[in-house]
C-alpha atoms as a PDB file:
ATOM      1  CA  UNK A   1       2.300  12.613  79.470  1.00  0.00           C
ATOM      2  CA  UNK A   2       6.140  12.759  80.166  1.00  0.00           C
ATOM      3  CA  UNK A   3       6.884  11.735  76.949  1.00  0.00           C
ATOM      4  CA  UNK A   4       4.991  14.715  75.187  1.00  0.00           C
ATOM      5  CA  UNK A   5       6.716  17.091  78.099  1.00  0.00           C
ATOM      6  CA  UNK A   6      10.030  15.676  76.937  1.00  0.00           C
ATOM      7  CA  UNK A   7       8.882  15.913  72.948  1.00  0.00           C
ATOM      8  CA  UNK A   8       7.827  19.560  73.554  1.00  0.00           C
ATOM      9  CA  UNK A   9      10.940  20.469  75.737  1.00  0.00           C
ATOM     10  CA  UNK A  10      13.476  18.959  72.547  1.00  0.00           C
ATOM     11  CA  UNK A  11      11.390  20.875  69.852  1.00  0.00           C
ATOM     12  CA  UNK A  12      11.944  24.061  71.878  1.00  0.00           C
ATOM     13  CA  UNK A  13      15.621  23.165  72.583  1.00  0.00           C
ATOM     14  CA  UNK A  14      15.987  22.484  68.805  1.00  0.00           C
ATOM     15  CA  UNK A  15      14.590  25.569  67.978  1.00  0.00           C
ATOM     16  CA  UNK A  16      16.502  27.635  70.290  1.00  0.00           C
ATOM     17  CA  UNK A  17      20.312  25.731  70.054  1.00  0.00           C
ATOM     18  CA  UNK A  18      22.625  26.319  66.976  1.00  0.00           C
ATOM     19  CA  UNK A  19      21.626  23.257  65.195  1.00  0.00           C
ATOM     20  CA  UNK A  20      25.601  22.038  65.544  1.00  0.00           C
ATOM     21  CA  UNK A  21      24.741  21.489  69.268  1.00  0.00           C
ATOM     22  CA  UNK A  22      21.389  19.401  68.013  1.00  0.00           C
ATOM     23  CA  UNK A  23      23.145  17.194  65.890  1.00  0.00           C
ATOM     24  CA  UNK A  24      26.382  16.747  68.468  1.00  0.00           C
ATOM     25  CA  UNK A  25      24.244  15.791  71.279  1.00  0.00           C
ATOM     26  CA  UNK A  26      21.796  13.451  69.143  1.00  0.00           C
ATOM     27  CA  UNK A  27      25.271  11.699  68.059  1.00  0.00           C
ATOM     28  CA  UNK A  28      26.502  11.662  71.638  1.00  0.00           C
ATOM     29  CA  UNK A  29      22.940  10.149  72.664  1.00  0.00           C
ATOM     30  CA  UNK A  30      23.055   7.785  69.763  1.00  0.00           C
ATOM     31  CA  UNK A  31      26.553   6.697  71.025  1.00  0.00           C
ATOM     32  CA  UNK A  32      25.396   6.178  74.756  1.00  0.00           C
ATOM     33  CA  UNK A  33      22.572   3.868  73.203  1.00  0.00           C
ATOM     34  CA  UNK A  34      25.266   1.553  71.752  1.00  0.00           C
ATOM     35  CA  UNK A  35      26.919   1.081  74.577  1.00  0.00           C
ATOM     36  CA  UNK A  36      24.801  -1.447  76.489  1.00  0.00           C
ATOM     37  CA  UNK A  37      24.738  -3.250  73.050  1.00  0.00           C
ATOM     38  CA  UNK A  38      28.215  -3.593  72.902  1.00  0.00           C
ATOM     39  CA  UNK A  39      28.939  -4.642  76.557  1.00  0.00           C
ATOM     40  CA  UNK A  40      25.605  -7.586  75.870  1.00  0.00           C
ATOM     41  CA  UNK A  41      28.142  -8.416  72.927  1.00  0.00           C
ATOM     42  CA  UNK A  42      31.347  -9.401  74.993  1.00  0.00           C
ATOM     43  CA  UNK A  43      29.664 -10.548  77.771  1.00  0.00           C
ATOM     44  CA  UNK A  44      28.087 -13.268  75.547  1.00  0.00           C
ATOM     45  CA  UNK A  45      30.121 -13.682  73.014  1.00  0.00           C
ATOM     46  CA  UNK A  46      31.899 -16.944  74.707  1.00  0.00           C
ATOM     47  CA  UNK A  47      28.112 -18.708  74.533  1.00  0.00           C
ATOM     48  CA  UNK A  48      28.392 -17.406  70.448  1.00  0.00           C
ATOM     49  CA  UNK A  49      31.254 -18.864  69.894  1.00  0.00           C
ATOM     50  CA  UNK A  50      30.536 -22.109  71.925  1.00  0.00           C
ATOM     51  CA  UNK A  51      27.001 -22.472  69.924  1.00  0.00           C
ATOM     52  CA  UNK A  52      28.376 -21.809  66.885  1.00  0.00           C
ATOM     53  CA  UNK A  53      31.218 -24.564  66.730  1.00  0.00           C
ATOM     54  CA  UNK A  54      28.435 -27.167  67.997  1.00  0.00           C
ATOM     55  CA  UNK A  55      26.775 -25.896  64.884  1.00  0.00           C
ATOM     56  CA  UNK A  56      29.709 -26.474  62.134  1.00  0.00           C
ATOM     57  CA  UNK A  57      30.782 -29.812  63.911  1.00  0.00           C
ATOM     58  CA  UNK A  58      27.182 -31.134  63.023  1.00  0.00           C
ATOM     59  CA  UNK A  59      26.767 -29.494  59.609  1.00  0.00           C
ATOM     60  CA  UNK A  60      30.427 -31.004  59.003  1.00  0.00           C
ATOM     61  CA  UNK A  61      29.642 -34.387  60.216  1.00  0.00           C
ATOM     62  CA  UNK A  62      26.647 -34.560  58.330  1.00  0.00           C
ATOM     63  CA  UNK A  63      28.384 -33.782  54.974  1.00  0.00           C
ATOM     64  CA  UNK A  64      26.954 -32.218  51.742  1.00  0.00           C
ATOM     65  CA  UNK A  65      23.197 -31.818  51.047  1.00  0.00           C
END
């Protein structure tokens, strides 16, 4: 039920707004979604790299198929 409050609230606000306001706060909303994304990114990209050059030093060692 919140979620079809919500849905009903943005197809009024759509409808009402200049549609420049729509489409700057979807892109500001789609921009805020990102940013957890990014942040999981840095925080793990040590255990990325880490995995990764265990990877190569096998695939290396193990030579051509």
């Amino acid at each position: 039920m919140p979620y079809r409050i919500a849905w009903v609230i943005a197809i009024a606000a759509g409808a009402s707004y200049k549609l420049n306001f729509v489409w700057t706060l979807a892109d500001a909303l789609n921009g805020l979604m990102a940013l957890p994304n990014l942040i999981a990114l840095l925080l793990l990209s040590p255990v990325i790299f880490k995995v990764t050059r265990r990877y190569l030093a096998t695939t290396r060692a193990q030579g051509p198929a």
